[in-house]
Protein backbone atom coordinates (compact mmCIF):
# COMPACT_ATOMS: atom_id res chain seq x y z
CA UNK A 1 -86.36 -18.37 -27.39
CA UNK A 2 -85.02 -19.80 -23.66
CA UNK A 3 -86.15 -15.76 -22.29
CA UNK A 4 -89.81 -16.30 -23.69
CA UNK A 5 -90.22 -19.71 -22.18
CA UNK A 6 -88.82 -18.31 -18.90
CA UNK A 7 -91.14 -15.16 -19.45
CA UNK A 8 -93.86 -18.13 -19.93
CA UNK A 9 -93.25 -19.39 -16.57
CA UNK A 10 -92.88 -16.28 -14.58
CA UNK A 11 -96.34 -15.29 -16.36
CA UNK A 12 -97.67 -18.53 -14.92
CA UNK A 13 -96.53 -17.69 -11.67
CA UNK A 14 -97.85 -14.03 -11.23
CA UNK A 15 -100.68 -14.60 -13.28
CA UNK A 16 -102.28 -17.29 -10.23
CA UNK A 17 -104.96 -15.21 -8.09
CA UNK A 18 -103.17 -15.53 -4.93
CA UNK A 19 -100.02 -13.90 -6.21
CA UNK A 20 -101.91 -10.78 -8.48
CA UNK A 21 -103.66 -10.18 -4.65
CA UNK A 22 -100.08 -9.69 -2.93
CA UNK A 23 -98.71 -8.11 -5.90
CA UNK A 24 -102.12 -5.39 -5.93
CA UNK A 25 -101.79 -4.90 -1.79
CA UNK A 26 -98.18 -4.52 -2.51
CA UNK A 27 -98.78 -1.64 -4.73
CA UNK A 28 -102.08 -0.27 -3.31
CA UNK A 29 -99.89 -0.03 0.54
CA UNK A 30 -96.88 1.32 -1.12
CA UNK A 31 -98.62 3.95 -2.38
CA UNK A 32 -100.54 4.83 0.24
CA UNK A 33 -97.22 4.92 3.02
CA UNK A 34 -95.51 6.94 0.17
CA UNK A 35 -97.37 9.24 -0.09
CA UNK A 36 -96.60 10.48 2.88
CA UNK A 37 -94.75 12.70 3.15
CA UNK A 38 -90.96 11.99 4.82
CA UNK A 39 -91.96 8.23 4.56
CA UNK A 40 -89.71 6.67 1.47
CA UNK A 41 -89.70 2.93 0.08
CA UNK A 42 -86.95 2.01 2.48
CA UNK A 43 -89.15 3.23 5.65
CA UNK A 44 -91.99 1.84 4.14
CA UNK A 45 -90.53 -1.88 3.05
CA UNK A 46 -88.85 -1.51 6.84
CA UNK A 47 -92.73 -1.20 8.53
CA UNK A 48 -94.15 -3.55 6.12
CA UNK A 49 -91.67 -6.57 6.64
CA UNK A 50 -92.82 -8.41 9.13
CA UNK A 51 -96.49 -8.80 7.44
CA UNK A 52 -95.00 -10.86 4.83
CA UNK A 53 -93.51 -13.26 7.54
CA UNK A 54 -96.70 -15.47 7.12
CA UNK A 55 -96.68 -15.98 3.22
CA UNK A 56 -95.42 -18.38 0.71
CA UNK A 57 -91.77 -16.80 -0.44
CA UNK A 58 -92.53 -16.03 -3.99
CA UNK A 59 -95.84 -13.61 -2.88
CA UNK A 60 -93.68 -11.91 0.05
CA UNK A 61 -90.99 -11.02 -2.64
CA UNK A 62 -93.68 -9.97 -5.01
CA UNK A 63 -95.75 -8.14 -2.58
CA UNK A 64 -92.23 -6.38 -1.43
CA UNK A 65 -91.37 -5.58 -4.94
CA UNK A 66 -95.02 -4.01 -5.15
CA UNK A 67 -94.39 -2.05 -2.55
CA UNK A 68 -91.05 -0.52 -3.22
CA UNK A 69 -91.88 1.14 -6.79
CA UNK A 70 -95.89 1.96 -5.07
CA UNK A 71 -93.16 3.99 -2.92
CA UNK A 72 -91.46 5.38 -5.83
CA UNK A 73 -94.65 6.67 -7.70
CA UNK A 74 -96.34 7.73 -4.24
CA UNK A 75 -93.56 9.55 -3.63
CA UNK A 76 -93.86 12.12 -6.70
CA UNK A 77 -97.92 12.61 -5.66
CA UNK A 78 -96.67 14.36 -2.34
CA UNK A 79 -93.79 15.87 -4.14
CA UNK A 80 -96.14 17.49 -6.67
CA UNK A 81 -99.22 18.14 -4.27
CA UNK A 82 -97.30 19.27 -1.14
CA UNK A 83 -94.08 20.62 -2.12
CA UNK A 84 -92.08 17.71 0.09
CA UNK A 85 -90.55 15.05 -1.67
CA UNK A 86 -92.19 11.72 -0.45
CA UNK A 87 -88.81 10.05 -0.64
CA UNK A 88 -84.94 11.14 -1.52
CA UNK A 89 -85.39 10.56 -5.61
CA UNK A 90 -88.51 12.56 -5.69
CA UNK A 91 -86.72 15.74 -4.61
CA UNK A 92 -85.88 17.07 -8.34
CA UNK A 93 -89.58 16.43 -9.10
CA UNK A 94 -90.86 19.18 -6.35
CA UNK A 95 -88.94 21.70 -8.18
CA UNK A 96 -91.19 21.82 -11.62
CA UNK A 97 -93.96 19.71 -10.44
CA UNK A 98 -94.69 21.86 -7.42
CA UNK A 99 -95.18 24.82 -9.47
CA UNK A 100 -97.37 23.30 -12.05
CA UNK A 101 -99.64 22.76 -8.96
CA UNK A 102 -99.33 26.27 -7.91
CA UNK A 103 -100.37 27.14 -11.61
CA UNK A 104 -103.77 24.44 -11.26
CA UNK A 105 -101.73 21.84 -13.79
CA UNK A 106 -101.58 19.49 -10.81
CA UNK A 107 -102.82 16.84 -13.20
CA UNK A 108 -101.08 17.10 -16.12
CA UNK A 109 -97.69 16.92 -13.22
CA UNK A 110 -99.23 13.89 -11.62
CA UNK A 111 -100.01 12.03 -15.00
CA UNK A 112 -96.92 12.74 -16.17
CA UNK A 113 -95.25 11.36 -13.63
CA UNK A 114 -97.20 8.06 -13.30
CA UNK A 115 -96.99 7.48 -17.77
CA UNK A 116 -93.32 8.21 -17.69
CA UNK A 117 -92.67 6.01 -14.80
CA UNK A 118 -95.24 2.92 -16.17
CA UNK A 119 -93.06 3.22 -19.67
CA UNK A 120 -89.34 3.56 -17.57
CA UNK A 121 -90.74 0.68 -15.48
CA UNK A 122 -91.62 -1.46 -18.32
CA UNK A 123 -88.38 -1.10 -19.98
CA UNK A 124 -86.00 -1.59 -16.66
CA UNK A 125 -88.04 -4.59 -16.27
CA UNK A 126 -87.31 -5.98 -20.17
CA UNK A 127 -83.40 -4.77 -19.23
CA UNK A 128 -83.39 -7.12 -15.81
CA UNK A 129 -85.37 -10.45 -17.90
CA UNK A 130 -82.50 -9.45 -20.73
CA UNK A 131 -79.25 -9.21 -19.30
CA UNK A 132 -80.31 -11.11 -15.67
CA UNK A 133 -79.44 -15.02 -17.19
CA UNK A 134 -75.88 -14.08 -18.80
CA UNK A 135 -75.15 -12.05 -15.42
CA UNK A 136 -75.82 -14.73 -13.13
CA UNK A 137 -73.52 -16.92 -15.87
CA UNK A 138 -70.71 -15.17 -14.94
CA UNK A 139 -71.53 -15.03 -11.16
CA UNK A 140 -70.72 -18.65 -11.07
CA UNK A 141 -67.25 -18.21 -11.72
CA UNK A 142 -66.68 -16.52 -8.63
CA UNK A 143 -65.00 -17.97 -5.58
CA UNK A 144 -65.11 -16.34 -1.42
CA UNK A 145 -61.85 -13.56 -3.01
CA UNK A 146 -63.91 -12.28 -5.71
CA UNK A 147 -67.33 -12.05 -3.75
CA UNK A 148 -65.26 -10.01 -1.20
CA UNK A 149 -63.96 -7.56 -3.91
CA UNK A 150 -67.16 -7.28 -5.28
CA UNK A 151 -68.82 -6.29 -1.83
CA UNK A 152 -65.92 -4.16 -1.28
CA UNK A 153 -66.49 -2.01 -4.97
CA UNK A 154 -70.24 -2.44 -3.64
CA UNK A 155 -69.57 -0.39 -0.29
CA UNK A 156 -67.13 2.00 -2.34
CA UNK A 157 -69.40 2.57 -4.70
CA UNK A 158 -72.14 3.33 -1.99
CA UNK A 159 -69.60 5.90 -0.73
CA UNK A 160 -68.92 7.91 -3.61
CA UNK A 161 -72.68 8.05 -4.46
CA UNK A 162 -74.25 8.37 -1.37
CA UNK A 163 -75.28 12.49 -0.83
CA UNK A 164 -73.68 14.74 1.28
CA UNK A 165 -70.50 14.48 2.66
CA UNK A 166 -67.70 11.98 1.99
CA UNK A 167 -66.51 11.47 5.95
CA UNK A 168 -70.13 10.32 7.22
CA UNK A 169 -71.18 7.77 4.19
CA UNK A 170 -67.72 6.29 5.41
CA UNK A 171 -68.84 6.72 8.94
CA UNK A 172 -72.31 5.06 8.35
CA UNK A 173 -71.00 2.48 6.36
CA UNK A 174 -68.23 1.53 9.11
CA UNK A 175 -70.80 1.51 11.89
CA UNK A 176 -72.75 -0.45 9.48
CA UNK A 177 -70.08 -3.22 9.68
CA UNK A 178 -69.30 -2.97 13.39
CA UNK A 179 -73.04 -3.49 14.59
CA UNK A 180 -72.71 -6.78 11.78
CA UNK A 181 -70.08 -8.25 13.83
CA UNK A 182 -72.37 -8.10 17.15
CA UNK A 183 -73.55 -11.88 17.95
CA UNK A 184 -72.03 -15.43 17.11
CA UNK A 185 -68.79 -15.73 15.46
CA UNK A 186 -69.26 -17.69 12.42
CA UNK A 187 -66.50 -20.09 12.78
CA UNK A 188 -65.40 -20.75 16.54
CA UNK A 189 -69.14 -20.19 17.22
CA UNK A 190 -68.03 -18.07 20.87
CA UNK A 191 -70.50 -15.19 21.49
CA UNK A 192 -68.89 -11.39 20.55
CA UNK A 193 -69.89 -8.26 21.19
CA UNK A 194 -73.13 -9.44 23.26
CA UNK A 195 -72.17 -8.50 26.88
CA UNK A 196 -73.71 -10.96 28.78
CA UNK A 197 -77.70 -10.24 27.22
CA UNK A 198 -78.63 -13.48 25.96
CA UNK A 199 -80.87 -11.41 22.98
CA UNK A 200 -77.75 -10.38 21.50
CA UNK A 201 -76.22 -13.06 20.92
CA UNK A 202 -78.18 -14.00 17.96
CA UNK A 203 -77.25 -10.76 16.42
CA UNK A 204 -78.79 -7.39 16.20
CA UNK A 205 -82.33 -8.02 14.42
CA UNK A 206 -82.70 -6.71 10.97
CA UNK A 207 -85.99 -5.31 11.40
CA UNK A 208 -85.06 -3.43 14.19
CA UNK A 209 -82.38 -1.45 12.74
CA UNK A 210 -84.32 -1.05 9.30
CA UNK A 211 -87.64 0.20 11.13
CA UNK A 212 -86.36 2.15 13.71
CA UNK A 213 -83.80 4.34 12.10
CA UNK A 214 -85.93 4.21 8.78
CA UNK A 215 -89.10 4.39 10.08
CA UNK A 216 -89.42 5.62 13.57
CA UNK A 217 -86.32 8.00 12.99
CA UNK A 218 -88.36 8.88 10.31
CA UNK A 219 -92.02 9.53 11.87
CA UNK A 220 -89.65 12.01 14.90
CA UNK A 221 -88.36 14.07 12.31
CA UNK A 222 -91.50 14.70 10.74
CA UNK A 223 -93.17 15.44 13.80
CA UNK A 224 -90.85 18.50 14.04
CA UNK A 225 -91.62 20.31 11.49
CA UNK A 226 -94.56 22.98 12.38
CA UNK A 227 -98.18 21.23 10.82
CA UNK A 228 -99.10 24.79 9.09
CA UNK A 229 -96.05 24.88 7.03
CA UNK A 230 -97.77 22.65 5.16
CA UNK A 231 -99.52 23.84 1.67
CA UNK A 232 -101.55 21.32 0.60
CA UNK A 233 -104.03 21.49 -2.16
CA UNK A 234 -107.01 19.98 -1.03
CA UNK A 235 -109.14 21.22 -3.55
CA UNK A 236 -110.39 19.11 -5.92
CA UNK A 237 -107.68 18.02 -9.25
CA UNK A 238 -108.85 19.85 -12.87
CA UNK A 239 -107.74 18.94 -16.31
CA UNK A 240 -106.25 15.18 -15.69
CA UNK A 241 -104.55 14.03 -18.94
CA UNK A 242 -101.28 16.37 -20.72
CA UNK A 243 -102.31 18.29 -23.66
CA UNK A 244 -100.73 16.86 -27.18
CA UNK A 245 -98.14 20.38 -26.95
CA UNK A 246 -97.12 18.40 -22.92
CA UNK A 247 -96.73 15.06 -24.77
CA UNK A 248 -94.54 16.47 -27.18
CA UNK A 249 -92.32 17.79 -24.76
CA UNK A 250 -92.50 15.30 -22.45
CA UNK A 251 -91.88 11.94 -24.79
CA UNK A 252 -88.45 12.99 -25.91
CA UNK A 253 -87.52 13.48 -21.76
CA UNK A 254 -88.92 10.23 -20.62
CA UNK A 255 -87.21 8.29 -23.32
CA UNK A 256 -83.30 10.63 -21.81
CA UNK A 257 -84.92 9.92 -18.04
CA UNK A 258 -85.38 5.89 -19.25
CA UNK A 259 -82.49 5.42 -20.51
CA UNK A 260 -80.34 7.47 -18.14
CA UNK A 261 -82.33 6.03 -14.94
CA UNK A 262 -81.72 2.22 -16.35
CA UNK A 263 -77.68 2.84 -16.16
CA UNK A 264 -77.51 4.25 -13.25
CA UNK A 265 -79.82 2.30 -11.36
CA UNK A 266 -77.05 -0.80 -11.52
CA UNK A 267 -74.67 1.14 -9.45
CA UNK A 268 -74.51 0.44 -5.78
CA UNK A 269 -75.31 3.67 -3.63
CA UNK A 270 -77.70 5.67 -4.45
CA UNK A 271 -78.43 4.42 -8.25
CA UNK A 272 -82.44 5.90 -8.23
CA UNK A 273 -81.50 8.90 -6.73
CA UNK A 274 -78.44 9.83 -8.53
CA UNK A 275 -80.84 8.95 -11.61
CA UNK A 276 -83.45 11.61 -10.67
CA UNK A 277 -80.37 13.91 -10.25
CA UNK A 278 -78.90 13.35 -13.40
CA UNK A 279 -81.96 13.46 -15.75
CA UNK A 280 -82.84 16.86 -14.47
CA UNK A 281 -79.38 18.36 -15.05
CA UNK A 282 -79.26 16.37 -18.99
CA UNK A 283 -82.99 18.43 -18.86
CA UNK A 284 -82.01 21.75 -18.06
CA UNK A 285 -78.78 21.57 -20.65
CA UNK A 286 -81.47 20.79 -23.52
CA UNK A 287 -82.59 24.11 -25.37
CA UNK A 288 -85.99 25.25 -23.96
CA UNK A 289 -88.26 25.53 -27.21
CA UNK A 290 -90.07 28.95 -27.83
CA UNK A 291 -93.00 29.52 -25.63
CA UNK A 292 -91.96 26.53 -23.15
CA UNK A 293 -91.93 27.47 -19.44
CA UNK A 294 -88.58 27.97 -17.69
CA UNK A 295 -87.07 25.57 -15.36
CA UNK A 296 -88.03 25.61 -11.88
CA UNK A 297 -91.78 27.39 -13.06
CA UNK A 298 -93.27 24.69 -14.12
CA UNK A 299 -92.12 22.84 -16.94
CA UNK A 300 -93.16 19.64 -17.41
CA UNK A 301 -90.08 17.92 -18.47
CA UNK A 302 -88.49 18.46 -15.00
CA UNK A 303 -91.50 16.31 -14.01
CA UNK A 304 -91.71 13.17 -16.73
CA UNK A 305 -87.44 13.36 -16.47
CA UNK A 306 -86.71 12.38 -13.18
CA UNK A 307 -89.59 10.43 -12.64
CA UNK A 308 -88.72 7.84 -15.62
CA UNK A 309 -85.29 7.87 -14.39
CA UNK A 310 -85.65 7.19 -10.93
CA UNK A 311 -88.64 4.17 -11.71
CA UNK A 312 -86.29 2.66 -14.76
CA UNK A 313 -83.46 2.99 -11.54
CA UNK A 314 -86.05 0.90 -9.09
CA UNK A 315 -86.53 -1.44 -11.76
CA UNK A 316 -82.85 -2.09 -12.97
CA UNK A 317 -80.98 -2.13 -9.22
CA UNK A 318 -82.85 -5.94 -8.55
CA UNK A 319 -80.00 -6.85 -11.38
CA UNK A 320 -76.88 -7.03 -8.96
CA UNK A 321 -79.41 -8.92 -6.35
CA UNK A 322 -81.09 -11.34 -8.32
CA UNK A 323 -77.30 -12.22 -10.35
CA UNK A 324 -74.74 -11.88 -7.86
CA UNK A 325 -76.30 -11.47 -4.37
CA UNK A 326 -75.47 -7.51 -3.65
CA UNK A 327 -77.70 -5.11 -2.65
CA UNK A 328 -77.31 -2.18 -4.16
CA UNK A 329 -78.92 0.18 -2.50
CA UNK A 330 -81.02 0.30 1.06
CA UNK A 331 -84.00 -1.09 -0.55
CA UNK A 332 -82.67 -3.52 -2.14
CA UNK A 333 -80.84 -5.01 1.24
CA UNK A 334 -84.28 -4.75 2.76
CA UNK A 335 -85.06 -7.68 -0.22
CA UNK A 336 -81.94 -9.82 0.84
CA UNK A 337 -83.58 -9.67 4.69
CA UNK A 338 -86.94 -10.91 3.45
CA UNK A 339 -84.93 -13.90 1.53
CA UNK A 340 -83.23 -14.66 3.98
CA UNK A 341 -85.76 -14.94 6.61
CA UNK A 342 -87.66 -16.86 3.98
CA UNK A 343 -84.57 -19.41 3.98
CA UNK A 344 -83.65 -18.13 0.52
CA UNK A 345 -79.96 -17.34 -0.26
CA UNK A 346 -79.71 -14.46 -2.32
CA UNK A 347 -77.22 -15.23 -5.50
CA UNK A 348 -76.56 -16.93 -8.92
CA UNK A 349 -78.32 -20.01 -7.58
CA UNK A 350 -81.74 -18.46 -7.12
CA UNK A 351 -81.77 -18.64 -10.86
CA UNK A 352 -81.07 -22.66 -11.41
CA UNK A 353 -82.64 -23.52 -7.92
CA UNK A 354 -86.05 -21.47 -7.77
CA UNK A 355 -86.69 -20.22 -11.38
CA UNK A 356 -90.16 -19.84 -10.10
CA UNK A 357 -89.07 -17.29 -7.79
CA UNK A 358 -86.95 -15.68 -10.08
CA UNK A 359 -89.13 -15.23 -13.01
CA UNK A 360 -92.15 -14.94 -10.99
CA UNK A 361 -90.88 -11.98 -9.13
CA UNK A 362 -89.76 -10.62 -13.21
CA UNK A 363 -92.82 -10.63 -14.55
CA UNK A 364 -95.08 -9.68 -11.56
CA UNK A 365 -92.76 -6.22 -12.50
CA UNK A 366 -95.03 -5.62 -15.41
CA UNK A 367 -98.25 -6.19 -13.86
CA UNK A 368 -97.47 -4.41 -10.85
CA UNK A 369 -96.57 -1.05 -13.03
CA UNK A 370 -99.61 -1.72 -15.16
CA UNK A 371 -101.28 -1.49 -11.89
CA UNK A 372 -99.95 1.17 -10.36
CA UNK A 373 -100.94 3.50 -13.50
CA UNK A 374 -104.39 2.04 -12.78
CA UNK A 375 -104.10 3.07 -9.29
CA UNK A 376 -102.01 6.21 -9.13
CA UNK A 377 -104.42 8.28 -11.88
CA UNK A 378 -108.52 7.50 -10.89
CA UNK A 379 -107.31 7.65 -6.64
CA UNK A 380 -105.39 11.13 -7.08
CA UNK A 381 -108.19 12.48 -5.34
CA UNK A 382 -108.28 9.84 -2.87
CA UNK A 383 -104.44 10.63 -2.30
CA UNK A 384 -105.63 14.19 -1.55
CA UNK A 385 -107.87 13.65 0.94
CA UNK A 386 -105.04 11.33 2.66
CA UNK A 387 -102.52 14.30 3.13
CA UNK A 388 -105.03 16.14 4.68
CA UNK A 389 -105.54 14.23 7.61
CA UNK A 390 -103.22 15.86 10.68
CA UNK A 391 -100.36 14.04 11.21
CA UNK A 392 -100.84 13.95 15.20
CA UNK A 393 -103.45 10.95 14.35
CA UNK A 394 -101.36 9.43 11.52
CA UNK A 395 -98.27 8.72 12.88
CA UNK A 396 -99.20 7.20 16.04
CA UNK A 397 -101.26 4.59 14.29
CA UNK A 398 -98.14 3.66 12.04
CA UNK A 399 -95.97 3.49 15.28
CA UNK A 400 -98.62 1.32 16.71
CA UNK A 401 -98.72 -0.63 13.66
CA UNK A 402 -94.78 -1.01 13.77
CA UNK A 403 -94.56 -1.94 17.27
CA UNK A 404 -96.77 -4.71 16.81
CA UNK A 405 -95.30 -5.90 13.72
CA UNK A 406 -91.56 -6.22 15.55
CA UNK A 407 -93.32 -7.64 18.21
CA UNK A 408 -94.76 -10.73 16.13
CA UNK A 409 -91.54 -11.58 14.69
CA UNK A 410 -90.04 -13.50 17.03
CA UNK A 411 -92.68 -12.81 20.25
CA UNK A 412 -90.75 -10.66 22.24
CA UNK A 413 -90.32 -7.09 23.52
CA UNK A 414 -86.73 -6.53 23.41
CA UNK A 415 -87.31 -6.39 19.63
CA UNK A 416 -89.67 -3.49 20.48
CA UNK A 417 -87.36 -2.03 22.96
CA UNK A 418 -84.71 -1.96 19.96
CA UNK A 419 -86.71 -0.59 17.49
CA UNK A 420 -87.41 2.32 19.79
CA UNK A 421 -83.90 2.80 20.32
CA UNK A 422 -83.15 2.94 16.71
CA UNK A 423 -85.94 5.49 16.34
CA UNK A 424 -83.98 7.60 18.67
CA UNK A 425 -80.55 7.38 16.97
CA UNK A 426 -82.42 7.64 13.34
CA UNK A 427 -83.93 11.26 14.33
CA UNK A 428 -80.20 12.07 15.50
CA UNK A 429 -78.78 10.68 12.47
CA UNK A 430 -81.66 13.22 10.44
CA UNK A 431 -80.26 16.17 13.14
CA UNK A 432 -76.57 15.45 12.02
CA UNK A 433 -77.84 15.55 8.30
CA UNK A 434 -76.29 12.17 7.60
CA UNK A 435 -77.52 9.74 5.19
CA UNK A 436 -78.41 6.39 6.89
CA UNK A 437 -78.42 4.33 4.03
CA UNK A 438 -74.90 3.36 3.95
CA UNK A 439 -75.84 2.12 7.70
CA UNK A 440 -78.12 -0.30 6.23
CA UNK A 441 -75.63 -1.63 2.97
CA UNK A 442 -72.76 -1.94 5.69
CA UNK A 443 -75.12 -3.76 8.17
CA UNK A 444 -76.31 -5.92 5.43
CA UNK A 445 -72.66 -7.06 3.83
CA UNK A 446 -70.60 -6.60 6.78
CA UNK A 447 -71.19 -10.46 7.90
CA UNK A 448 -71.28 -11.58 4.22
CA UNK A 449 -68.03 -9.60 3.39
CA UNK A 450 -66.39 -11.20 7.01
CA UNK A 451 -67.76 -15.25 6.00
CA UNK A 452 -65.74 -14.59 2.25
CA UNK A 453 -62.38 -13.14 3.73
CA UNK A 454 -62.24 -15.60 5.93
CA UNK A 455 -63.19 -18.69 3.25
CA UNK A 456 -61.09 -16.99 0.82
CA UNK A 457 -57.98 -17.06 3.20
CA UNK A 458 -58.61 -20.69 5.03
CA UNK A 459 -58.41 -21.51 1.06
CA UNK A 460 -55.40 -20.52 0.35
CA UNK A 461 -53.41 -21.02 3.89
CA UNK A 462 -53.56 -17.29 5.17
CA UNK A 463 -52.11 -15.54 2.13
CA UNK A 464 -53.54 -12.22 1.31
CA UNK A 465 -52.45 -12.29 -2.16
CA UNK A 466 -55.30 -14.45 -3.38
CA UNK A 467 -57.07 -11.31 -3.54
CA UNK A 468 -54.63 -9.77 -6.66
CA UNK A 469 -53.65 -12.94 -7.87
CA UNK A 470 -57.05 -14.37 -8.96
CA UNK A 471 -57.98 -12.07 -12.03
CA UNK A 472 -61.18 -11.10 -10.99
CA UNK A 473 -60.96 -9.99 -7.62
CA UNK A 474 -58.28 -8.51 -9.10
CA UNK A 475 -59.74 -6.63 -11.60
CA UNK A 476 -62.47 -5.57 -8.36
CA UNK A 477 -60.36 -4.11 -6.28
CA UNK A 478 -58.32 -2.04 -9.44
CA UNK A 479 -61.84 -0.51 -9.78
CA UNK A 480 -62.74 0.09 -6.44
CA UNK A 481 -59.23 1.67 -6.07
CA UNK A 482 -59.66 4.00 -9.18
CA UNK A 483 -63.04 4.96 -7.97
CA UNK A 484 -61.43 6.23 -4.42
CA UNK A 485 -58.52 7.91 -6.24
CA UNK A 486 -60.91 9.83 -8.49
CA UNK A 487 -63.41 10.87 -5.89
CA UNK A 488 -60.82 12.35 -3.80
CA UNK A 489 -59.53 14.65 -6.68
CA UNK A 490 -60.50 18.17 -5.85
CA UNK A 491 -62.47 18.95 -9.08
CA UNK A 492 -64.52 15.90 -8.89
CA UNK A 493 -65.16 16.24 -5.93
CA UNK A 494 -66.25 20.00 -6.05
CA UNK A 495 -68.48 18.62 -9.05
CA UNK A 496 -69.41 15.63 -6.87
CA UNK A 497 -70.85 18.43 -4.37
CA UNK A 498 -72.30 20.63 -6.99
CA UNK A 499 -74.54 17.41 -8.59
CA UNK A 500 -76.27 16.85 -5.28
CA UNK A 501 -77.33 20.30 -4.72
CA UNK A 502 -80.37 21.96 -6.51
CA UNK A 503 -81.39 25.51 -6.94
């Protein structure tokens, strides 16, 4: 009975017309930034930060939320339509959905995708309102050593998930932590790291980082590839809705790709994306009925799959933020920014202290995949037209648009400066083939992780063994060691290698 009360109230909350405004720009602007393609929900949450400096805190976290899963569904529209995935966990769907295009079932692909991710969405959202209250429960039990094994399984985790190879996710994820240390030290207070520029000694901004090597870093690498390689079909969508033979294939997939997509999406790293992965491969193992297209030609369960998993992911990763604090994934460290600039510490506490907030931000879940399904299906031909226009008069409007939104966040033009200079190492990052994510996750919990080692060892006088004596920081770092010991074992990690590569 306590969830439907607290239901009640976050109903109450996203229900008022200022909030179903953010929550419908929120969508409407994630959606149209992804579904561009090369532009992903981090990039776009990254650009779109600082234009929720301004609002109250519940309808910046609500309008950021809209955003992120307007991303996720834009993403498969450019996937489908263009044959480049509009961010990482759309890359499965270009393999079927692609095809179907080729074969003028564009619409049956696109509506596919946007059911099976409303339904995934709805159900990771009735997971989080579920098993958020007994999470955050247990959260309060734990002290500075447990919150610094728990970041450390977090950044672990990101490691073994994270795609490509092994030696740069560690790399990312230790620069990550270095650039965290630049500014003030926390408890003498003595500048670090800053060499003599006053700017620095605040810290390297957030926003810079996350927009330049998401977004600019982003923008340079798409400006590389040649304009005419581009396929795009302009021409005008046929045939919307799935016949009743496509929604009997298709229900039995989105149900695997829900369910699947929920788990995984929990898991620090790369939970949506290993989701997509996964639900494909559990797709292709399942017996191809008589007179169903192959894989890879245009069957529409390698569309509705991945697509439910990686939305029930999107959904299901807020768990570890809203309970415990962590960010488990890029996107969702992007979220702990915004609270924090909107004086809001991330935790157990958001729960007791702003259940407003917290429930608010729940239930503005539903309506925002209710209107994304709205959205996504009448607009596909709106979407068209948007791909079409050349991309030598698109991107320097969003780089104008950046510029001036790092430049209103705190009135200066170092920020600017920095956000260029990001750009720069973000396009070499893409050159090296290395996954910045990790970057971001290290960046994020590298001050965090450095405030709870050093609380945790003030507390007990300097001795490191509060970390295995207490049992759950413990139990942790026994996970985070089995999860090293196993990734490094040639077979897995051969399989490990296999999972993230697609024919």
């Amino acid at each position: 009975m306590e969830l439907f009360h607290n239901l009640a109230l976050g109903f109450g909350v996203a229900f008022t017309a200022q909030n179903l405004i953010y929550c419908f720009v929120g969508c409407l602007l994630g959606t149209l930034i992804g579904v561009l393609p090369g532009i992903g929900p981090v990039a776009t949450i990254a650009m779109l930060l600082p234009a929720t400096y301004a609002l109250p805190p519940v309808s910046a976290l609500i309008m950021l939320a809209g955003i992120y899963y307007g991303a996720q569904y834009g993403g498969s529209t450019t996937a489908i339509l263009v044959n480049l995935p509009g961010e990482s966990s759309s890359v499965v769907t270009v393999i079927d959905g692609y095809q179907m295009a080729r074969k003028g079932r564009a619409g049956p692909a696109l509506a596919a995708a946007g059911l099976g991710s409303f339904f995934a969405g709805c159900v990771g959202t009735v997971i989080l309102a579920a098993f958020a209250p007994p999470l955050t429960e247990v959260a309060f039990k734990f002290g500075p050593a447990e919150y610094f094994s728990l970041m450390v399984l977090g950044l672990l985790g990101a490691v073994v998930l994270a795609s490509g190879s092994l030696l740069k996710a560690v790399g990312m994820i230790v620069l990550g932590l270095l650039l965290g240390l630049v500014g003030t030290d926390v408890n003498s207070g003595v500048a670090r790291f800053s060499f003599d520029i006053p700017e620095l000694t605040d810290g390297i901004g957030f926003v810079a980082i996350s927009m330049g090597v998401f977004g600019y870093g982003e923008i340079i690498a798409n400006l590389a590839h040649p304009e005419g390689s581009r396929e795009i079909f302009a021409a005008k969508v046929h045939g919307l809705f799935p016949t009743k033979e496509d929604f009997k294939r298709m229900i039995p997939a989105v149900l695997r790709g829900t369910g699947l997509g929920a788990a995984l999406g929990i898991l620090p790293g790369g939970g949506a994306l290993l989701a997509a992965f996964a639900a494909y491969t559990v797709e292709k193992k399942t017996r191809v009925r008589p007179g169903e297209v192959p894989f890879g030609q245009g069957n529409i369960r390698g569309v509705a799959a991945p697509e439910s998993a990686n939305n029930a992911g999107a959904q299901t990763s807020f768990i570890p933020l809203l309970t415990l604090g962590i960010p488990p994934n890029a996107v969702m460290a992007l979220m702990v920014g915004a609270m924090t600039i909107h004086n809001i510490q991330p935790g157990p506490q958001v729960m007791s202290s702003n259940p407003e907030l917290f429930w608010g931000l729940i239930a503005s879940m539903w309506l925002g995949n209710a209107m994304l399904v709205i959205l996504n299906l009448p607009l596909i031909g709106m979407w068209i037209k948007l791909l079409t226009v050349p991309y030598r008069w698109l991107f320097p409007a969003i780089v104008l648009f950046c510029a001036i939104g790092v430049y209103s966040t705190n009135n200066t033009t170092w920020d600017v400066w920095m956000v260029g200079a990001f750009g720069l190492i973000g396009y070499l990052f893409h050159k090296l083939g290395t996954e910045p994510a990790p970057l971001l996750l290290g960046f994020i919990l590298g001050p965090m992780m450095e405030e709870n080692l050093r609380r945790a060892l003030l507390l007990s006088r300097g001795d490191w063994g509060v970390f295995v004596t207490r049992p759950i920081s413990a139990g942790l770092l026994a996970v985070a060691a089995l999860l090293l010991v196993i990734v490094l074992l040639p077979a897995v990690k051969h399989k490990r290698e296999e999972a993230f590569v697609e024919d």
